[in-house]
Protein backbone atom coordinates (compact mmCIF):
# COMPACT_ATOMS: atom_id res chain seq x y z
CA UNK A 1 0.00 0.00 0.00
CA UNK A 2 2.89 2.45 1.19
CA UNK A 3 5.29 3.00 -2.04
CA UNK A 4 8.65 1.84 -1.46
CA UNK A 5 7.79 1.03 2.15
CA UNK A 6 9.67 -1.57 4.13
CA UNK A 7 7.08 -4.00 6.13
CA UNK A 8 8.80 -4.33 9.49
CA UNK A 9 8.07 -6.34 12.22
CA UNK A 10 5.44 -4.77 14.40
CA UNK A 11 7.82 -4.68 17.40
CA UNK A 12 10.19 -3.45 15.50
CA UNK A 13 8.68 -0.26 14.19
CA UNK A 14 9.39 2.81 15.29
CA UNK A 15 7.15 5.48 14.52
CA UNK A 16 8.79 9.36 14.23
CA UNK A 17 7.59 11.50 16.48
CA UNK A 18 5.89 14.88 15.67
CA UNK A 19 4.96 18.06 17.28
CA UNK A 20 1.72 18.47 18.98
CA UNK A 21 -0.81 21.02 17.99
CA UNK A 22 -1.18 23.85 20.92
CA UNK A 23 -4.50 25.52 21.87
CA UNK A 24 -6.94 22.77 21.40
CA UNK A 25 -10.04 23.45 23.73
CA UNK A 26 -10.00 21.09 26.89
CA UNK A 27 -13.48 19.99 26.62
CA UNK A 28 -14.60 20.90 22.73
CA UNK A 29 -17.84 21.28 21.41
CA UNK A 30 -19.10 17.78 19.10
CA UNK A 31 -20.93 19.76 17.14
CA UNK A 32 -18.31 22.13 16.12
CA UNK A 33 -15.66 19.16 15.58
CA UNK A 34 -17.78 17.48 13.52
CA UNK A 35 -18.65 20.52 11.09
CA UNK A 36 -14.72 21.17 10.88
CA UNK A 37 -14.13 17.70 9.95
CA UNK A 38 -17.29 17.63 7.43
CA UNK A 39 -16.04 20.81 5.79
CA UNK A 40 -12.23 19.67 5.07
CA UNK A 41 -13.84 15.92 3.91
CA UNK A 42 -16.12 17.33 1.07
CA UNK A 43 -13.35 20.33 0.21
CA UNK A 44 -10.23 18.41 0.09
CA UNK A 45 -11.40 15.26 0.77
CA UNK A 46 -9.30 14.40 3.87
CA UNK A 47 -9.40 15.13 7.64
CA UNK A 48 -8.46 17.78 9.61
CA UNK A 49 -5.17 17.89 11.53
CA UNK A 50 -5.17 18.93 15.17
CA UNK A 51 -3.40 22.33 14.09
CA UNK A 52 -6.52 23.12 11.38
CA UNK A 53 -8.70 22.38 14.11
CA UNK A 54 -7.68 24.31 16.51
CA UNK A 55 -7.03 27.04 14.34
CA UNK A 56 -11.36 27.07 13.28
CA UNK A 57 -12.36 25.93 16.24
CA UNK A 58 -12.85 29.29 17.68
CA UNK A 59 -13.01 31.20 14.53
CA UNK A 60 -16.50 31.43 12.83
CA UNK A 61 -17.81 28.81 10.20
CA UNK A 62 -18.19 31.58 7.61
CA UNK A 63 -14.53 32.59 7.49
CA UNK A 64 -13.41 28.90 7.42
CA UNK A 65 -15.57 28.33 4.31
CA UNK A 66 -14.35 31.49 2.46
CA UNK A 67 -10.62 30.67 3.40
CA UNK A 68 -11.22 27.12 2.33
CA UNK A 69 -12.57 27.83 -0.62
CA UNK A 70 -9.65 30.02 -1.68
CA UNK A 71 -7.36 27.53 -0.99
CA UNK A 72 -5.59 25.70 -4.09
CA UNK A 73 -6.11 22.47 -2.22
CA UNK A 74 -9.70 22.42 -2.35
CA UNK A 75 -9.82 23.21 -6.38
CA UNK A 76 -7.25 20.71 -6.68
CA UNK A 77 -9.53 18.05 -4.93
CA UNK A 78 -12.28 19.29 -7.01
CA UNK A 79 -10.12 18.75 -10.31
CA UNK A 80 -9.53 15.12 -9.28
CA UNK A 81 -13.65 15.10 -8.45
CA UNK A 82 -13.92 15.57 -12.15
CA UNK A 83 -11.42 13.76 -13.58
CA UNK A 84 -13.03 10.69 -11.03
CA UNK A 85 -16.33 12.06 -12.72
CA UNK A 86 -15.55 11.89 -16.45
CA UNK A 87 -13.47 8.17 -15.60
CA UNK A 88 -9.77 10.22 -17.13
CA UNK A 89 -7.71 7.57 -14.83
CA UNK A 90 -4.85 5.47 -15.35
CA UNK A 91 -3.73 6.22 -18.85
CA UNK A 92 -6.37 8.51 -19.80
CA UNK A 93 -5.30 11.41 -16.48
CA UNK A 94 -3.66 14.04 -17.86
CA UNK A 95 -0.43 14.28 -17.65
CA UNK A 96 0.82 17.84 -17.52
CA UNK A 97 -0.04 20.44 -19.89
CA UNK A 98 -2.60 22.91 -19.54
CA UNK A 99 -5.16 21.11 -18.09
CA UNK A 100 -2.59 20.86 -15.23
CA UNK A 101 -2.85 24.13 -14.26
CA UNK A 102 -6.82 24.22 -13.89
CA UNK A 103 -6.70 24.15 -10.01
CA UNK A 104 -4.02 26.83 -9.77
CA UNK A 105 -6.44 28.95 -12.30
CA UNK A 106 -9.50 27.90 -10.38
CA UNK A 107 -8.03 29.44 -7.17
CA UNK A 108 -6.83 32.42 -8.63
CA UNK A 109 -10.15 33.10 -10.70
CA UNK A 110 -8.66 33.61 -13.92
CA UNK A 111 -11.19 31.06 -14.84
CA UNK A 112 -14.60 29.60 -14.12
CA UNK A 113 -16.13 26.23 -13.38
CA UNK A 114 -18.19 25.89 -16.48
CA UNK A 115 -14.61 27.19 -18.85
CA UNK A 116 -12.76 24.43 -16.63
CA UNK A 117 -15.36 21.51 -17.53
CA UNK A 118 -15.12 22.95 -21.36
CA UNK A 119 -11.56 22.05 -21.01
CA UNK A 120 -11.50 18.81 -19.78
CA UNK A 121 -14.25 17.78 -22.01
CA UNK A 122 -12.37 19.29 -24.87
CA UNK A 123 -9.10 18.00 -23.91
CA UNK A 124 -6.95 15.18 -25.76
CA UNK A 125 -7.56 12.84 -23.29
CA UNK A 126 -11.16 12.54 -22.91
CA UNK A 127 -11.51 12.41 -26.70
CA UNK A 128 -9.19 9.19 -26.39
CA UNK A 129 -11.37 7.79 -23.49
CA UNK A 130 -14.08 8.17 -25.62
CA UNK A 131 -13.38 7.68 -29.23
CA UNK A 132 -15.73 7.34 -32.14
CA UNK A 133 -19.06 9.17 -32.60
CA UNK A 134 -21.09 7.30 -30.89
CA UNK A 135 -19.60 7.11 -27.67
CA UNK A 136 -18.24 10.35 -27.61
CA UNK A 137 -21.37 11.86 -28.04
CA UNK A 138 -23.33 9.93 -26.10
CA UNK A 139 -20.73 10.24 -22.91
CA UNK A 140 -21.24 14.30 -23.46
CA UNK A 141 -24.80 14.32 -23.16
CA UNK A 142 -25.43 11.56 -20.30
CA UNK A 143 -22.23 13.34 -18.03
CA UNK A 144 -22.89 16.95 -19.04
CA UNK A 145 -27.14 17.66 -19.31
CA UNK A 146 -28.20 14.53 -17.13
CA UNK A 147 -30.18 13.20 -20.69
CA UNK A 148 -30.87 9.44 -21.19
CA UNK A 149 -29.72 9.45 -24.95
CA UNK A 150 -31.38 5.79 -25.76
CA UNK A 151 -34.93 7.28 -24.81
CA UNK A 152 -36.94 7.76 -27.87
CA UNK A 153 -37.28 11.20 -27.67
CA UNK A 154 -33.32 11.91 -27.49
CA UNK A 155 -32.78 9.64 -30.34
CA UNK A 156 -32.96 12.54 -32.89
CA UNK A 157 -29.85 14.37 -30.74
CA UNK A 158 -27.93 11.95 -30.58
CA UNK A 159 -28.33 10.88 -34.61
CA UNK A 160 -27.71 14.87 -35.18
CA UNK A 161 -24.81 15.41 -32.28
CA UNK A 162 -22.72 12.24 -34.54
CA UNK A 163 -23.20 13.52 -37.66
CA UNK A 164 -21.69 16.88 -36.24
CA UNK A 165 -19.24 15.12 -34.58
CA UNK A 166 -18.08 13.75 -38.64
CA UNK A 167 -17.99 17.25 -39.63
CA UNK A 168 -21.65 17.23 -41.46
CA UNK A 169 -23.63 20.16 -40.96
CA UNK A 170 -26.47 19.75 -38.09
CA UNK A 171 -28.50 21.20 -35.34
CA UNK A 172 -29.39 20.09 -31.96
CA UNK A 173 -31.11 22.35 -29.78
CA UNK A 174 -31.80 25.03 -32.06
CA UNK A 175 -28.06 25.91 -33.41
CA UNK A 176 -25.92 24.19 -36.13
CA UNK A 177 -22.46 23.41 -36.56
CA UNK A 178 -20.31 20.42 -38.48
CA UNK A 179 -17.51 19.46 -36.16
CA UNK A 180 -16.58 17.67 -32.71
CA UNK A 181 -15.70 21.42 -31.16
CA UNK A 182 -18.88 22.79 -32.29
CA UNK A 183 -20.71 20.13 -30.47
CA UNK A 184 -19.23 20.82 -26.82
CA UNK A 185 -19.61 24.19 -27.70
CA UNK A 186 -23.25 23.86 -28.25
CA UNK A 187 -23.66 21.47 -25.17
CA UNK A 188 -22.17 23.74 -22.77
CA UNK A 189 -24.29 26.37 -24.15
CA UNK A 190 -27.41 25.08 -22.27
CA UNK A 191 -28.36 25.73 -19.11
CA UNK A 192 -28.83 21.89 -18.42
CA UNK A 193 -25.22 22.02 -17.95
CA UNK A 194 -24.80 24.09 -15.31
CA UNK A 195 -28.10 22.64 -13.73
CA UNK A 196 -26.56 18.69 -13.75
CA UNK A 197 -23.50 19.88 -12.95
CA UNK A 198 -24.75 21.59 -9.56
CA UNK A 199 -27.19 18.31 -9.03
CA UNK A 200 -24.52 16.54 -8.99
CA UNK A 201 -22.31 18.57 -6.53
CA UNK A 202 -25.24 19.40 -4.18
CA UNK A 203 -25.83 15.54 -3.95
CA UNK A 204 -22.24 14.99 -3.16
CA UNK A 205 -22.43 17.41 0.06
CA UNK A 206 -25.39 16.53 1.14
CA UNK A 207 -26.15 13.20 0.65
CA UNK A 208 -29.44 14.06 -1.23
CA UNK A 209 -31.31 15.36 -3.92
CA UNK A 210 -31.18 18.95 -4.12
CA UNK A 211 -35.23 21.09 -4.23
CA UNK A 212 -35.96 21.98 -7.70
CA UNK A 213 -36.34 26.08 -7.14
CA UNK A 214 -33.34 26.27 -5.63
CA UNK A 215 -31.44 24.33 -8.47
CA UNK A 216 -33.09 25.94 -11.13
CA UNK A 217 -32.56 29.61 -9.49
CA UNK A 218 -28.75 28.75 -9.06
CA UNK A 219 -28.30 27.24 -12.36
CA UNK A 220 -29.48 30.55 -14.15
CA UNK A 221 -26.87 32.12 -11.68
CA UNK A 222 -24.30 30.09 -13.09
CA UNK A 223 -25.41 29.68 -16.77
CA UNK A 224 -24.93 33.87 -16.25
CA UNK A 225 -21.74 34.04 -15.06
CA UNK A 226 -19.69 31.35 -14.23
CA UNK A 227 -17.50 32.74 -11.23
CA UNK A 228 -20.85 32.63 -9.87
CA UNK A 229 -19.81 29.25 -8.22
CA UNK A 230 -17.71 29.74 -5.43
CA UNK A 231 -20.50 32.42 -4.29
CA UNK A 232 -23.19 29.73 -4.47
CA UNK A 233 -20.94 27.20 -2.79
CA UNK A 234 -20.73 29.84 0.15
CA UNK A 235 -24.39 29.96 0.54
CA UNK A 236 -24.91 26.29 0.45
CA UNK A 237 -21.71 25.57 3.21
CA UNK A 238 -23.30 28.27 5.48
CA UNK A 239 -26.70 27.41 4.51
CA UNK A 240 -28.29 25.14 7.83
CA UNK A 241 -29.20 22.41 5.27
CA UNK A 242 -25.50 21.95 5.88
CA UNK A 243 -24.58 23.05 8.69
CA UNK A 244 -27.42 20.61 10.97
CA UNK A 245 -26.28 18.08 8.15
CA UNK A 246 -23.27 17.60 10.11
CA UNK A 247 -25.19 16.30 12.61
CA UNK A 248 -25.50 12.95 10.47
CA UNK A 249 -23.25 10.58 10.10
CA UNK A 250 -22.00 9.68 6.38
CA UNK A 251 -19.98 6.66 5.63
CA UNK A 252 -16.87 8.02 4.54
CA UNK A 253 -16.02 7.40 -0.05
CA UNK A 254 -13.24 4.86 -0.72
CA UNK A 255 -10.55 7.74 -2.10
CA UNK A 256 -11.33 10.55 0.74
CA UNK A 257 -11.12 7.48 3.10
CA UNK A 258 -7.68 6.48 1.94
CA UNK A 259 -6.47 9.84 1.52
CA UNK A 260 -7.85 10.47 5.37
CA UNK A 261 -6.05 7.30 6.36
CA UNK A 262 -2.42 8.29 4.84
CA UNK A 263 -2.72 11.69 6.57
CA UNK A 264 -4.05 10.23 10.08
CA UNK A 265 -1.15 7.83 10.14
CA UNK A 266 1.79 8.82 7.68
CA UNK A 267 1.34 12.27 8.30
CA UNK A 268 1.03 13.01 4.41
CA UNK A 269 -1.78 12.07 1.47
CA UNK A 270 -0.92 9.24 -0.88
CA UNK A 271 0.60 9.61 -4.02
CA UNK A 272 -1.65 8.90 -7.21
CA UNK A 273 -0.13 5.69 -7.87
CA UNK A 274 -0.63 4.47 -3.90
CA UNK A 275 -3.92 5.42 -4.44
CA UNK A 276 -4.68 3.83 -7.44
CA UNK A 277 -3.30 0.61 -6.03
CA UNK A 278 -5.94 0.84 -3.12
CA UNK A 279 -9.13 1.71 -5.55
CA UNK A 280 -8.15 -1.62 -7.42
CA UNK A 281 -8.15 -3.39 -4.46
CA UNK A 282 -11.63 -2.19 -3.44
CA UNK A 283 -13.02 -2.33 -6.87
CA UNK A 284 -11.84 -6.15 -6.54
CA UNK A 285 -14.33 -6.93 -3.63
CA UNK A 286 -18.35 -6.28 -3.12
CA UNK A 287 -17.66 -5.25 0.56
CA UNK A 288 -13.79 -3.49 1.05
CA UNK A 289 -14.67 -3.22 5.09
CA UNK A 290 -11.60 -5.91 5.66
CA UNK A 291 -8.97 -4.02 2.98
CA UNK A 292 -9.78 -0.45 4.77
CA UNK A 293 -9.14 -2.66 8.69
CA UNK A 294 -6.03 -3.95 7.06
CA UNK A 295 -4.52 -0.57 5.42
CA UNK A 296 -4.26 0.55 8.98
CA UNK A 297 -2.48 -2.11 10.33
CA UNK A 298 -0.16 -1.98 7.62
CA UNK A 299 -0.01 1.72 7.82
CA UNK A 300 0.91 2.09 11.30
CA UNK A 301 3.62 -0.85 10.89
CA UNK A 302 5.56 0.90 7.97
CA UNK A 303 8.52 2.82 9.06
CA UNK A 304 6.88 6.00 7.74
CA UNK A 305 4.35 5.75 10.87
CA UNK A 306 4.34 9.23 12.78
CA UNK A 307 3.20 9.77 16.26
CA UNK A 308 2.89 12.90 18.53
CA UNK A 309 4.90 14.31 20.72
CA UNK A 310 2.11 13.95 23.22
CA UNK A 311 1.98 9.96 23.96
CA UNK A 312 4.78 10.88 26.34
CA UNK A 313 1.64 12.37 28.07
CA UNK A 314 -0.87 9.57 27.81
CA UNK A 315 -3.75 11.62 29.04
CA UNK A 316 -3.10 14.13 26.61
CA UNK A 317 -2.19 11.70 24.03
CA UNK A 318 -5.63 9.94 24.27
CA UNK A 319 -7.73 13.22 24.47
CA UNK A 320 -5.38 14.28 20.89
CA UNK A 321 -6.52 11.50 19.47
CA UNK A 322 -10.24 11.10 19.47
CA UNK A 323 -10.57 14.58 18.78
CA UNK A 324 -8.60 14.04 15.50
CA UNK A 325 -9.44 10.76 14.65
CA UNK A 326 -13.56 10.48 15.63
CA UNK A 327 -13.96 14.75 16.02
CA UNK A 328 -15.25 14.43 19.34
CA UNK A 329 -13.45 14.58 23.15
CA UNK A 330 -13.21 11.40 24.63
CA UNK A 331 -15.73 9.86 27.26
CA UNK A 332 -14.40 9.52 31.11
CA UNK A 333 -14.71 6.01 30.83
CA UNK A 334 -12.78 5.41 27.41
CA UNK A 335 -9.72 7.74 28.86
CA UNK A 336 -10.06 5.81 31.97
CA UNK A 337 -9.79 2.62 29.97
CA UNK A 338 -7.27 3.99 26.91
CA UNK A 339 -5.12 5.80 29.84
CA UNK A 340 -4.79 2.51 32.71
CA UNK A 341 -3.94 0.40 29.57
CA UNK A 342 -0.83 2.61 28.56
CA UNK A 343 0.23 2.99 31.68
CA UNK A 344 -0.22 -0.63 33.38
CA UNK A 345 0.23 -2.80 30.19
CA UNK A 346 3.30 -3.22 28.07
CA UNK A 347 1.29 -4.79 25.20
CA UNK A 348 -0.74 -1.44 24.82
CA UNK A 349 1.26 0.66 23.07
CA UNK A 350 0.32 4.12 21.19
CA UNK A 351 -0.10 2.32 17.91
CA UNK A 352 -2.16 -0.14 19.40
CA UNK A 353 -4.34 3.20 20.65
CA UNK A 354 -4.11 4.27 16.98
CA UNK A 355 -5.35 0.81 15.69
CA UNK A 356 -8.17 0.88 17.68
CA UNK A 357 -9.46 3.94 17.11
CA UNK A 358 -8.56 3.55 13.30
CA UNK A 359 -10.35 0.29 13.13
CA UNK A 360 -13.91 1.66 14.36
CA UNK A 361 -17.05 1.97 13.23
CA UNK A 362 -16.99 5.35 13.92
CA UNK A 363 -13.95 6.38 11.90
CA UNK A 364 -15.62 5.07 8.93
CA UNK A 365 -18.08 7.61 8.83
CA UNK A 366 -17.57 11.75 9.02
């Protein structure tokens, strides 16, 4: 799982030791926690660390969804979102190039969301994923407008869209063209596009369909002006749909999971390939519960293993930890039990502590 990782023995492992995070509340607010921790999930699709959490904790949620959403990190997540979206993995990611520097462009608003989906769709790479006419075409109206191409009604588009696609003059939805760029061009040109496109993302954060004012009033938004986005993803991260959505638990999506995983225990996200290794190996089973167990295990026994400062303390150690592993404080009888087994049992160790907590229920869910 770890590239170029030596297995050692278990015993044998010794984990590097890291700075603790300072002004952590003693006794923190679940609620609070758990919005932190929903927020970094569904914007950069990992967990907080203790030092991001301490830092919002106080601060309010507003200014931690503006600041977040000006961070390259989170446009960088949602770049990967699409290219997961559109299936560009493996051979067919881009590799370079300008397509590259989307996130950076993103974040610095030289560009919008609807130019940035233009691209990829455009780009050499999706036109290779999808070759020939028929799938092409097909792929660009089922991802981008939401239709069902094989119902008799869409027939006619789709017949049209691949003869445009040749370079024979046709028309679907009221404009003409005769080549493969005129096509996406006329696509994106409907507001369906911007209206599937924020189905889709409102789904993603919240777990369910989105109400069909609100999606058609932001879609005009967007279908107006573009940059529009990032205001309309303030309203809905502020919104209380989302905010008392944090409330309920979600079972946490195989990549954020593994990405959560390498931070919690390596102290760093994985690489592309290390995570491509790991979707494989959940794609290969109907239920991936045992793989994500055994990733920890084999996590925490790599030399590349980091632990705080604070298991030299291990009250304060245990309190750390179920604040940044489960985003809430610890009960009085788990740190009695966690606590009396560090101190009174040589088997217990702080990766054991880490295992445990790693291994639950409740860190399979955000």
């Amino acid at each position: 799982v770890v590239a170029d990782a030596p297995r050692p023995e278990p015993s044998r492992a010794q984990p590097e030791l890291v700075k603790p995070a300072e002004g952590l509340p003693g006794r923190p607010d679940v609620r609070r926690l758990r919005l932190i921790r929903r927020l970094y999930f569904d914007l950069a699709w990992r967990s907080p660390q203790l030092e991001e959490i301490a830092r919002w904790y106080p601060k309010p949620h507003e200014e931690m969804v503006k600041t977040l959403l000006a961070d390259p990190e989170t446009w960088k997540v949602w770049y990967e979102q699409q290219l997961f979206y559109f299936l560009l993995l493996d051979r067919f990611r881009p590799r370079g190039g300008r397509l590259s520097t989307l996130p950076t462009r993103l974040a610095e608003r030289e560009l919008d969301v609807m130019q940035a989906l233009q691209e990829i769709v455009r780009s050499q790479e999706f036109g290779a994923r999808n070759p020939g006419n028929d799938t092409f075409v097909t792929v660009v109206l089922e991802q981008c407008l939401g239709m069902v191409v094989q119902e008799k009604r869409n027939l006619r588009v789709l017949e049209s869209g691949k003869k445009m696609y040749d370079g024979y003059r046709a028309k679907i939805f009221r404009q003409q063209g005769d080549s493969q760029a005129d096509f996406v061009r006329i696509v994106f040109d409907q507001e369906a596009v911007a209206r599937h496109f924020l189905a889709r993302m409102w789904e993603q954060l919240h777990g369910r369909a989105m109400e069909r004012d609100r999606l058609e009033r932001d879609a005009t938004r967007l279908k107006q002006d573009g940059r529009a986005f990032r205001a309309i993803l303030t309203e809905w991260l502020t919104g209380p749909d989302y905010v008392e959505g944090s409330d309920r638990a979600r079972t946490k999506a195989s990549i954020p999971y593994v990405r959560a995983l390498f931070l919690d225990l390596l102290g760093r996200t994985p690489s592309y390939e290390e995570l491509r290794n790991v979707r494989n190996a959940f794609l290969s089973l109907a239920d991936p519960t045992p793989i994500r167990l055994v990733m920890g295990r084999i996590l925490l026994q790599s030399n590349q293993a980091r632990l705080p400062v604070s298991v030299m303390d291990p009250e304060r150690f245990v309190k750390e930890q179920f604040v940044r592993l489960l985003a809430r404080p610890a009960t009085a009888g788990e740190l009695d039990t966690f606590v009396g087994a560090l101190k009174r049992d040589a088997t217990v160790t702080p990766v054991v502590v880490l295992w445990t907590l790693v291994s639950s229920a409740e860190y399979q869910t955000y």
